[in-house]
N, C-alpha and C. Protein backbone atom coordinates (compact mmCIF):
# COMPACT_ATOMS: atom_id res chain seq x y z
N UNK A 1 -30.95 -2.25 1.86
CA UNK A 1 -30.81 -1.54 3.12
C UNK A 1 -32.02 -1.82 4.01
N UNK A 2 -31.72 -1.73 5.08
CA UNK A 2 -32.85 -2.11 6.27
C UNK A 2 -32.74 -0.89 7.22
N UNK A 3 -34.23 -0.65 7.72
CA UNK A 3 -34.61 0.28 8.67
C UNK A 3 -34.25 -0.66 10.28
N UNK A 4 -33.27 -0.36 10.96
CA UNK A 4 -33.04 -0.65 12.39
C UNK A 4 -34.19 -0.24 13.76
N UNK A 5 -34.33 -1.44 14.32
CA UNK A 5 -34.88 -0.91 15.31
C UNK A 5 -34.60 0.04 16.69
N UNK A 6 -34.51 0.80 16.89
CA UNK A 6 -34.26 1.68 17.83
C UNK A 6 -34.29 1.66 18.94
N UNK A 7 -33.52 1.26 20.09
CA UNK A 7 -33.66 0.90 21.70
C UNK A 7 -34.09 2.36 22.13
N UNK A 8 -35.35 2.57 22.95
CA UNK A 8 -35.64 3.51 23.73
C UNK A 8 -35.39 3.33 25.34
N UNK A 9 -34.84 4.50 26.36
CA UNK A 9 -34.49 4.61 27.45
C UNK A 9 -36.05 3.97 28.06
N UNK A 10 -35.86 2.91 29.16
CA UNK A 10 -34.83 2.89 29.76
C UNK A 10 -33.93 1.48 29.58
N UNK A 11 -34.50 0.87 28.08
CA UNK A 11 -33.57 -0.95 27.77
C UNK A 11 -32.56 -0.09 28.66
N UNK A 12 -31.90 -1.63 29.47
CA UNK A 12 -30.55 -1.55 29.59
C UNK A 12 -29.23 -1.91 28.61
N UNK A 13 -29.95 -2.61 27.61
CA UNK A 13 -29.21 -2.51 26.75
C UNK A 13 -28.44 -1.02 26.48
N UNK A 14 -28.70 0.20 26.24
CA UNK A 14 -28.19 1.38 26.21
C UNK A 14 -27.66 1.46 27.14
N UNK A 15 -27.18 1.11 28.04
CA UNK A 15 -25.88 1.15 28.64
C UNK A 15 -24.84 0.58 28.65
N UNK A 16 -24.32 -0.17 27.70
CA UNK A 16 -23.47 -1.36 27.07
C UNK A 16 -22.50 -0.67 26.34
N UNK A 17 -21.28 -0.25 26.89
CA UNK A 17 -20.32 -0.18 26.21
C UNK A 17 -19.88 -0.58 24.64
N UNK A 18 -19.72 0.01 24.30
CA UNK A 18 -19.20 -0.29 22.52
C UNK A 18 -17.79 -0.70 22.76
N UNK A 19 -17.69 -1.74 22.20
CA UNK A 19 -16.44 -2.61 21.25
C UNK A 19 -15.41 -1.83 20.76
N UNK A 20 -14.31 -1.79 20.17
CA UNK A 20 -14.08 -1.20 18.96
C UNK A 20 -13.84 -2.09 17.91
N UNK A 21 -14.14 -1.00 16.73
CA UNK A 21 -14.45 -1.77 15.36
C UNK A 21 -12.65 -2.24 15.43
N UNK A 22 -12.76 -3.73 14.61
CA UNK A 22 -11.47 -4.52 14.69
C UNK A 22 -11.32 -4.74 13.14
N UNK A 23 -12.38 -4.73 12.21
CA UNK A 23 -12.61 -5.25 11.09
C UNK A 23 -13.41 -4.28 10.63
N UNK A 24 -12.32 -4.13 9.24
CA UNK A 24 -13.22 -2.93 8.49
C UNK A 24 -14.19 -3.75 6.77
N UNK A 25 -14.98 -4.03 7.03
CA UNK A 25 -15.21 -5.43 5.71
C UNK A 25 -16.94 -4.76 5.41
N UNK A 26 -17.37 -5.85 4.33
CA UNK A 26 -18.81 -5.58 3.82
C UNK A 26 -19.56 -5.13 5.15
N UNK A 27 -19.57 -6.43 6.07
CA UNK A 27 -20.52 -6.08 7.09
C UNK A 27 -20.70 -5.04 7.69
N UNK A 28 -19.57 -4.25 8.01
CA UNK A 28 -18.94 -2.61 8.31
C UNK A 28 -20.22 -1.97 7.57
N UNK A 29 -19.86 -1.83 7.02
CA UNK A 29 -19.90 -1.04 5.62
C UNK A 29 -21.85 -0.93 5.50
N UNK A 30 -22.46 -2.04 5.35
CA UNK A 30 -23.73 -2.44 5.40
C UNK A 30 -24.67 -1.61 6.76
N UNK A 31 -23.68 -2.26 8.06
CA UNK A 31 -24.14 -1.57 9.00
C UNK A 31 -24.38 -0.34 9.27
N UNK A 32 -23.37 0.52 8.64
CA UNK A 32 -23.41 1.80 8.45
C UNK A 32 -24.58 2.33 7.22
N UNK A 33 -24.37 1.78 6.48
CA UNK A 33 -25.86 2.35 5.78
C UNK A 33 -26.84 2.32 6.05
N UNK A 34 -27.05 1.00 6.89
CA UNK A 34 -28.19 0.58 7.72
C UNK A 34 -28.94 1.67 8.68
N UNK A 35 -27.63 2.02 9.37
CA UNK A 35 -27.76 2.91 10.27
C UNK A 35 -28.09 4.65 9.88
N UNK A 36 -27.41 4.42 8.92
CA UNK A 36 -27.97 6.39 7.71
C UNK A 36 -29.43 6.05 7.38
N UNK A 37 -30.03 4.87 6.90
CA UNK A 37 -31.40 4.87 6.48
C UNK A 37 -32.33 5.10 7.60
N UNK A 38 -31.72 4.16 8.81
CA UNK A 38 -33.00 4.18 9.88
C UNK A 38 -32.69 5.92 10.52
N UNK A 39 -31.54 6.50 10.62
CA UNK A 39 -31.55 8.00 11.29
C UNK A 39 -32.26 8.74 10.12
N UNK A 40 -32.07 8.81 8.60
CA UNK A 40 -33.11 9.53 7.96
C UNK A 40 -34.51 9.07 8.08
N UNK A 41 -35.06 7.86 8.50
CA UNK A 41 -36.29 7.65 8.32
C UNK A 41 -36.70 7.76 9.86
N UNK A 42 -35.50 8.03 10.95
CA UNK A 42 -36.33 8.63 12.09
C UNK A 42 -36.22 9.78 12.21
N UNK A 43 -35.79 10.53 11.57
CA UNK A 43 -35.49 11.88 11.80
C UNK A 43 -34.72 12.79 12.37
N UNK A 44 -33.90 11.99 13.18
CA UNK A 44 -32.64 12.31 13.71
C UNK A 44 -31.12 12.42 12.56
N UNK A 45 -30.69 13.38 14.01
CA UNK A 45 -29.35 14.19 13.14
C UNK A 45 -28.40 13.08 13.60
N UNK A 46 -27.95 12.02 14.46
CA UNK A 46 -27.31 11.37 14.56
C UNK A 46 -27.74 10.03 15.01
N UNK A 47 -27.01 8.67 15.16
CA UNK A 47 -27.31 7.24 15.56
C UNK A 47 -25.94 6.69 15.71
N UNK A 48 -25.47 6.33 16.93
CA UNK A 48 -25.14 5.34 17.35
C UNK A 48 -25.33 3.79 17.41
N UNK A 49 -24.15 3.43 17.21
CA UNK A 49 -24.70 1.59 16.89
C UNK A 49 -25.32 1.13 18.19
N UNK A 50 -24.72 1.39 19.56
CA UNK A 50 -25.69 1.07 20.54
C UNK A 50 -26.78 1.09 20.57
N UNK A 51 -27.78 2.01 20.02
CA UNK A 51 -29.30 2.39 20.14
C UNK A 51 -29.76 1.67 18.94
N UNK A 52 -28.97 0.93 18.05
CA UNK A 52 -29.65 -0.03 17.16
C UNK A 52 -28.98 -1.12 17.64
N UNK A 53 -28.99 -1.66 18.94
CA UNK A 53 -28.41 -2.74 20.04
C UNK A 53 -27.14 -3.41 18.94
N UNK A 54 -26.11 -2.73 18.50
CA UNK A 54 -25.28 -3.11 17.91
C UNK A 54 -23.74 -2.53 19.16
N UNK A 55 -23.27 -3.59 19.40
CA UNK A 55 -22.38 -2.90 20.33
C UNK A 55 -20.85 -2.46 20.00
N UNK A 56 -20.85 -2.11 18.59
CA UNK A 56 -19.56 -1.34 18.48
C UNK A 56 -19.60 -0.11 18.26
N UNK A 57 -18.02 0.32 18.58
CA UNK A 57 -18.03 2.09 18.21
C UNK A 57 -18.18 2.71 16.46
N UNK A 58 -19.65 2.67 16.58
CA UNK A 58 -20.13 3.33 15.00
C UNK A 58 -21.08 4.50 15.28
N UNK A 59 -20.85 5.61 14.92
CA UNK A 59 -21.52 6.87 14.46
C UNK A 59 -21.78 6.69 13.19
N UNK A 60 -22.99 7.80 13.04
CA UNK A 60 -23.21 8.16 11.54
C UNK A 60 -24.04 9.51 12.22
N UNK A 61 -23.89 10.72 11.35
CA UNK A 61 -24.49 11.41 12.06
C UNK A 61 -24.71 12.46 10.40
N UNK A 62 -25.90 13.31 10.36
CA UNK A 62 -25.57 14.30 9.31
C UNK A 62 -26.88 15.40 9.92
N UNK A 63 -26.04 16.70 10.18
CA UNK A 63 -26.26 17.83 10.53
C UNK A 63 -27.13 18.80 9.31
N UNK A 64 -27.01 18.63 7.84
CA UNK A 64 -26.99 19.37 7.19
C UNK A 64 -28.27 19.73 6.99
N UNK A 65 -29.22 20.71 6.47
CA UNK A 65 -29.72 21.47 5.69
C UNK A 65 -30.59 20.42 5.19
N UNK A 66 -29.70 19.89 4.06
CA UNK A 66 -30.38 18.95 3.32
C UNK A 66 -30.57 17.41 3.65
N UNK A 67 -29.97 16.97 4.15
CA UNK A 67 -29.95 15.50 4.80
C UNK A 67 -29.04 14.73 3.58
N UNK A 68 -28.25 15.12 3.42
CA UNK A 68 -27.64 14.13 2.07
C UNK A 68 -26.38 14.57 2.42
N UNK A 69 -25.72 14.74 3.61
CA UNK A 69 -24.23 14.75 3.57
C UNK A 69 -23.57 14.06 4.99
N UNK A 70 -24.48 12.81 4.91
CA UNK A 70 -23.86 12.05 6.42
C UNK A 70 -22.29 11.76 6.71
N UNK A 71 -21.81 11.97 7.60
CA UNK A 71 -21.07 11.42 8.10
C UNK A 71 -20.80 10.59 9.18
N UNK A 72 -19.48 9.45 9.02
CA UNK A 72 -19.57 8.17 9.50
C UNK A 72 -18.18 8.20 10.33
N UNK A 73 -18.22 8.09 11.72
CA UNK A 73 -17.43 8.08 12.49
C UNK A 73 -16.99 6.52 13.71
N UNK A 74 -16.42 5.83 12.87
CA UNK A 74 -15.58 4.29 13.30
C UNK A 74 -14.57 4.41 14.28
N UNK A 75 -14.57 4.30 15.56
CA UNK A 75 -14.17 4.08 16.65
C UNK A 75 -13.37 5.67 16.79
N UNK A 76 -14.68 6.60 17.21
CA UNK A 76 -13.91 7.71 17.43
C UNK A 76 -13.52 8.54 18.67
N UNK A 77 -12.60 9.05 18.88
CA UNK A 77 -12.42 9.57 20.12
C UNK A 77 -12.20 11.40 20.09
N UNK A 78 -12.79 12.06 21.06
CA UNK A 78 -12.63 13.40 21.33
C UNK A 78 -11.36 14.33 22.09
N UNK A 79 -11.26 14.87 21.94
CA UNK A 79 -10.31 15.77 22.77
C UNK A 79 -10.62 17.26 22.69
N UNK A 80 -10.96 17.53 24.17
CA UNK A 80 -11.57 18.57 24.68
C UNK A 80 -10.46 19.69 24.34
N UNK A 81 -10.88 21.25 24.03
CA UNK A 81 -9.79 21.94 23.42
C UNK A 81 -10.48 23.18 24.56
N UNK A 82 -8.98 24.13 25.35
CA UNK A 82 -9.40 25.43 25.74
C UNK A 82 -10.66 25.92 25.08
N UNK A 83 -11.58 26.23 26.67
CA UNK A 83 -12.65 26.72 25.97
C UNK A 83 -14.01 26.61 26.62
N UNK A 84 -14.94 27.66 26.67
CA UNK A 84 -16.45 27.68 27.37
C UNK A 84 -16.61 26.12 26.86
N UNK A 85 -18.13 25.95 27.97
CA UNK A 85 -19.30 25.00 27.47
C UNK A 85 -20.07 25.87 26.89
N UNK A 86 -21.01 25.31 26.14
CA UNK A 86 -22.56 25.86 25.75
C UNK A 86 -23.68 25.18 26.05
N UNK A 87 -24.87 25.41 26.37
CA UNK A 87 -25.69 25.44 26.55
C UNK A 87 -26.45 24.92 25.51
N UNK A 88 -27.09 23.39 25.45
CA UNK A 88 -27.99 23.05 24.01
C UNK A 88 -29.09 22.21 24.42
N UNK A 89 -30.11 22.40 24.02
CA UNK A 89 -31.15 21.58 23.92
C UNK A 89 -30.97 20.87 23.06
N UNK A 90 -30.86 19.11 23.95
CA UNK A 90 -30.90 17.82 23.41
C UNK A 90 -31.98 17.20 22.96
N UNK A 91 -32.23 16.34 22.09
CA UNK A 91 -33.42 15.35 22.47
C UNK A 91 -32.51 14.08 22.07
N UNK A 92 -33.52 13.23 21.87
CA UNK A 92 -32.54 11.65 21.25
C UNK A 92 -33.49 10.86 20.84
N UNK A 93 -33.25 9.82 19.77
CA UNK A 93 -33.86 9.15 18.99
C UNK A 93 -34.83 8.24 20.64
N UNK A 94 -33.53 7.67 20.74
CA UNK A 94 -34.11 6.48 22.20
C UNK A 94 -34.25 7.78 23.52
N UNK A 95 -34.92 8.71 23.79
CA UNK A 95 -35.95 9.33 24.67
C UNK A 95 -36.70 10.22 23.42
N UNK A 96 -37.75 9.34 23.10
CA UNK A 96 -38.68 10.57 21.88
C UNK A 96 -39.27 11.18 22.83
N UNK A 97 -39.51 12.75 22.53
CA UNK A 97 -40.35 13.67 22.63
C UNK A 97 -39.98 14.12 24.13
N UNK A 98 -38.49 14.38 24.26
CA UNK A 98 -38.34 14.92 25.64
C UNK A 98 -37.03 15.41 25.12
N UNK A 99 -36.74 17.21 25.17
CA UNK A 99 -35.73 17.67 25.13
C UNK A 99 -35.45 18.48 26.59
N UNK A 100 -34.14 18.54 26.97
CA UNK A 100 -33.40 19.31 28.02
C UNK A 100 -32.18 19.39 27.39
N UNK A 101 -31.88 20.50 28.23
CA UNK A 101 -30.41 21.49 28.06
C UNK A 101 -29.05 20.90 28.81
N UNK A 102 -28.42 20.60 28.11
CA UNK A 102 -27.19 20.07 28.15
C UNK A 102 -26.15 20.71 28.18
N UNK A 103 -25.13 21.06 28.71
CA UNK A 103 -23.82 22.10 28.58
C UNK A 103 -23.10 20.97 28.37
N UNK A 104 -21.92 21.56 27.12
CA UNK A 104 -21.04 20.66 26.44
C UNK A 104 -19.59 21.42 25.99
N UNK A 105 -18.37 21.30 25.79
CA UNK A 105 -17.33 21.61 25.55
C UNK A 105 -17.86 22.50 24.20
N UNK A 106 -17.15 23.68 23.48
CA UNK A 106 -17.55 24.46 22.43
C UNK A 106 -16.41 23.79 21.34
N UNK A 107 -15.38 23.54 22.02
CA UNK A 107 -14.25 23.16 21.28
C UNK A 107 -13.45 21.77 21.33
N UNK A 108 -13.92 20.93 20.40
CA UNK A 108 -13.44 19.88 20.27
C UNK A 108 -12.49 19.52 19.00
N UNK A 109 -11.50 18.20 19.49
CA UNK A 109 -11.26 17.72 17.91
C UNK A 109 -11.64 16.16 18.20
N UNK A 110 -12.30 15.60 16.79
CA UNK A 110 -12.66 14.41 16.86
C UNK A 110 -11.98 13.46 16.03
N UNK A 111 -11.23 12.52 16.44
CA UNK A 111 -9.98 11.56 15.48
C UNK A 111 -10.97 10.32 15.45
N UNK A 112 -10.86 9.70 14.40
CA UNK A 112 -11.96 8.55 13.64
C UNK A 112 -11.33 7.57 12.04
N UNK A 113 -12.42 7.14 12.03
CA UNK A 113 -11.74 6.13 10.85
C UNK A 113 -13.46 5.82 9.95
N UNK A 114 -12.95 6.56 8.92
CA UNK A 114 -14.51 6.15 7.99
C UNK A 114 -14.68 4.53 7.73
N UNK A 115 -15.45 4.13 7.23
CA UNK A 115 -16.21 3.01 6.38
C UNK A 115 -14.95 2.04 6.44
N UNK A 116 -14.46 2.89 5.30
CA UNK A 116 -13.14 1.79 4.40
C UNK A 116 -12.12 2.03 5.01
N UNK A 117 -11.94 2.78 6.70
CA UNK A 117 -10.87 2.20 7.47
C UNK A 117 -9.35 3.52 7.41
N UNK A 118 -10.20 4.58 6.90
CA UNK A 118 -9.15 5.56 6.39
C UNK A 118 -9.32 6.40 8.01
N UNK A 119 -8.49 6.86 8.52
CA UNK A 119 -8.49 7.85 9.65
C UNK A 119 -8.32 9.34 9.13
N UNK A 120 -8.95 10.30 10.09
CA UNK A 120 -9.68 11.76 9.89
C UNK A 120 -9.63 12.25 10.92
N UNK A 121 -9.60 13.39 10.89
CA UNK A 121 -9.81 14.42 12.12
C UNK A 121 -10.78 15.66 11.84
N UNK A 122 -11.19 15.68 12.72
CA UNK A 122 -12.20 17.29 12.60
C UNK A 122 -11.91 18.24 13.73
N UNK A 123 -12.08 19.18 13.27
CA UNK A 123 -12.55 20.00 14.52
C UNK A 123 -13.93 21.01 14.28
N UNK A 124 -14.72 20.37 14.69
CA UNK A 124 -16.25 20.58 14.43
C UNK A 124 -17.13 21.58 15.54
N UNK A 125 -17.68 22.18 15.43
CA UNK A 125 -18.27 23.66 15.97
C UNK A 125 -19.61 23.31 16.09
N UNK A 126 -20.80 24.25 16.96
CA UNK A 126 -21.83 24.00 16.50
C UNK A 126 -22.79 22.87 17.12
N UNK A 127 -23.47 22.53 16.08
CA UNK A 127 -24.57 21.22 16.41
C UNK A 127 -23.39 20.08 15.92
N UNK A 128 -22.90 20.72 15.20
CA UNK A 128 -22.02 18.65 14.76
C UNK A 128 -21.32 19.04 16.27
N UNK A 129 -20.59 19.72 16.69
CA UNK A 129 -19.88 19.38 18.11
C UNK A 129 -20.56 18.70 19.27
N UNK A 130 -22.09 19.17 18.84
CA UNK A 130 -22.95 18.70 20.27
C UNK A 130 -23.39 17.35 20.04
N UNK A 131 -23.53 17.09 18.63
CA UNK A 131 -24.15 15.84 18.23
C UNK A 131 -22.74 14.83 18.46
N UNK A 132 -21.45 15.25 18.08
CA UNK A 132 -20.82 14.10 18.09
C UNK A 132 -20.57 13.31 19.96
N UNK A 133 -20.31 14.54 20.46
CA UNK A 133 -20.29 14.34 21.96
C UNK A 133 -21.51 13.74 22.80
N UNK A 134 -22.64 14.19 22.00
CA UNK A 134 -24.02 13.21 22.20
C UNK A 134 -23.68 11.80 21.80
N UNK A 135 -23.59 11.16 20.47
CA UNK A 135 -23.21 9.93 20.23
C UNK A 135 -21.94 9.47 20.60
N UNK A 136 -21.17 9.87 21.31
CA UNK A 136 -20.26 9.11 21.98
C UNK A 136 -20.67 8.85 23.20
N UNK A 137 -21.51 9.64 23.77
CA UNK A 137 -21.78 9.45 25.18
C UNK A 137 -22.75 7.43 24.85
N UNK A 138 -23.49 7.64 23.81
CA UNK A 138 -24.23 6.52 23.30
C UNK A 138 -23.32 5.18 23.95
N UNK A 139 -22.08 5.55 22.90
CA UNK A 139 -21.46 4.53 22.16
C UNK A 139 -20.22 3.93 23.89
N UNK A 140 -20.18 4.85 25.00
CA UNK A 140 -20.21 4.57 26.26
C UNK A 140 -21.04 4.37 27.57
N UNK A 141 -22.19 4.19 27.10
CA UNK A 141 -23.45 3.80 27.73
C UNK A 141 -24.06 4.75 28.40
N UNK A 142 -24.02 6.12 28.32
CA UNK A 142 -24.38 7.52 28.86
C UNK A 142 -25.71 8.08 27.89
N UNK A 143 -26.76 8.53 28.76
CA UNK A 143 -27.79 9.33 27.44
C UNK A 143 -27.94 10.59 28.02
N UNK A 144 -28.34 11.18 27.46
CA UNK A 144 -28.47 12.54 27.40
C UNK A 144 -29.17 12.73 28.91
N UNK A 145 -29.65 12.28 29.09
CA UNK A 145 -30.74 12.28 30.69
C UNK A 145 -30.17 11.82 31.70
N UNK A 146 -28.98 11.51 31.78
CA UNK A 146 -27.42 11.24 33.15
C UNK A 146 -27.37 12.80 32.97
N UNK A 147 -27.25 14.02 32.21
CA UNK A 147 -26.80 15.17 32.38
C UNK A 147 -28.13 15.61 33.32
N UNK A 148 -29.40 15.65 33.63
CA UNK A 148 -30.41 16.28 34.16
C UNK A 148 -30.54 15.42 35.66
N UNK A 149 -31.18 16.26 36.44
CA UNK A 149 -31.30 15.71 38.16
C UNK A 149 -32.02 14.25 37.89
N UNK A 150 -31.90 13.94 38.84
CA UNK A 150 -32.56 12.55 39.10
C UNK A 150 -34.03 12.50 39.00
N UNK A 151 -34.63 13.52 39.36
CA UNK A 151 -36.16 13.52 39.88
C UNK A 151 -36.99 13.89 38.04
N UNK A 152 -36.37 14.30 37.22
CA UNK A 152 -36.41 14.79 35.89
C UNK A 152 -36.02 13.47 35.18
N UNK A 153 -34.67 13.05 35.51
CA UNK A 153 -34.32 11.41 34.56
C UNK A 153 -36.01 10.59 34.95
N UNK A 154 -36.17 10.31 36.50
CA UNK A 154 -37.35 9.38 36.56
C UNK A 154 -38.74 9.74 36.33
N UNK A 155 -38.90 10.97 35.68
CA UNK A 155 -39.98 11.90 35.03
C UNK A 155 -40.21 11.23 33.74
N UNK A 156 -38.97 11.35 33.32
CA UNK A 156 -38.79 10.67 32.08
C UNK A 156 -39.02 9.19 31.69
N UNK A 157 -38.23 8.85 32.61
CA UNK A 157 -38.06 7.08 32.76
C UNK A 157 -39.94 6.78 32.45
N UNK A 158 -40.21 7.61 33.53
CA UNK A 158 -42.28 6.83 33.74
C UNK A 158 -42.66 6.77 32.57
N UNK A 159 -42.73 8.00 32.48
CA UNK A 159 -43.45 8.40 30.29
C UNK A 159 -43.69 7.65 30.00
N UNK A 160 -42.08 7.55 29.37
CA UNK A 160 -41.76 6.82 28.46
C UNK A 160 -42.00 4.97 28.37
N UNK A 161 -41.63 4.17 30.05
CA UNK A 161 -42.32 2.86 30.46
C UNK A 161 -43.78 3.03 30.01
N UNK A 162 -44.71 3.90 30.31
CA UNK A 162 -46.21 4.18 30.34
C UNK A 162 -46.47 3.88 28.83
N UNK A 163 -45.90 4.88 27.90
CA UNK A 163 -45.91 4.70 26.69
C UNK A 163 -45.50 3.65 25.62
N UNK A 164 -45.17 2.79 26.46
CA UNK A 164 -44.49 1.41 25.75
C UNK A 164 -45.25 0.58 26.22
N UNK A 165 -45.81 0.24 27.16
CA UNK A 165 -46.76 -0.22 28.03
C UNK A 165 -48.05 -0.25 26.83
N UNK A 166 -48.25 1.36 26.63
CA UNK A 166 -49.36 1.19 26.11
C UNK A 166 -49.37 0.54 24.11
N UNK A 167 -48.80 1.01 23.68
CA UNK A 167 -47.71 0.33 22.86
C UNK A 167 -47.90 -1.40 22.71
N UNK A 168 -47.82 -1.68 23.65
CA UNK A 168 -47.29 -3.23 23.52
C UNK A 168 -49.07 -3.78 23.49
N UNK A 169 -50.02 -2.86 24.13
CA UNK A 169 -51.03 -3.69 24.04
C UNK A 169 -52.06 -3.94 22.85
């Protein structure tokens, strides 16, 4: 298994539409673990294949307690169900160390296809609701910082250039 490198805002790469997965095979399969090692070893609750500049529709995301119950979501799609938004403080792997509040649907169902190509449905509550609707926004070239004003996105944008800047030298 390999630790992935992580695109931080503002690559344009993160705005690159995801593929959908066409082929469910080893490489699948690899990528996705790939992708569970580098989100446990960054510390995040979810990863999108976009932000490891991979451009198909792959989630992996695990919410739990313990970190040992990921789940893997292969070209998945949402459907918004009657029902408030809520109110959540985001952050994201690719904007470190900048969270804002996001309002998001409370009630979703999410239709998907694991690893080995089997299709699933959820209807997920909570942080998995906010996280999955977070990594789809990924996996359609949207980050969490399109939800906040403009003058706050390019707050951000500087930082973070500044900090890579310094980084690189």
């Amino acid at each position: 298994m390999a630790i992935l490198d992580i695109l931080t805002f503002p690559d344009p790469r993160l705005r690159t539409i995801a593929a959908p997965v066409e082929v469910f095979d080893e490489a699948l399969e690899t990528l996705v673990q790939d992708m569970i090692e580098t989100m446990y070893e960054a510390s995040g609750v979810g990863l999108a294949a976009t932000q490891v500049d991979v451009h198909q529709r792959v989630v992996v995301i695990d919410v739990s307690d313990e970190r040992d119950s990921p789940l893997v979501f292969i070209n998945p799609t949402i459907e918004v169900l009657d029902g408030p938004e809520a109110p959540y403080d985001e952050g994201c792997l690719s904007v470190p160390g900048f969270y804002e509040q996001v309002d998001r649907p409370e009630n979703i169902v999410v239709r998907a296809y694991d690893a080995k190509g089997e299709s699933f449905e959820l209807k997920p509550d909570g942080l998995l609701a906010v996280c999955i609707q977070h990594e789809l926004d990924h996996l359609n070239g949207k980050l969490f910082v399109d939800y906040v004003s403009a003058m706050k996105r390019n707050r951000i944008r500087k930082k973070l250039e500044k900090q890579q800047r310094l980084e690189a030298k």
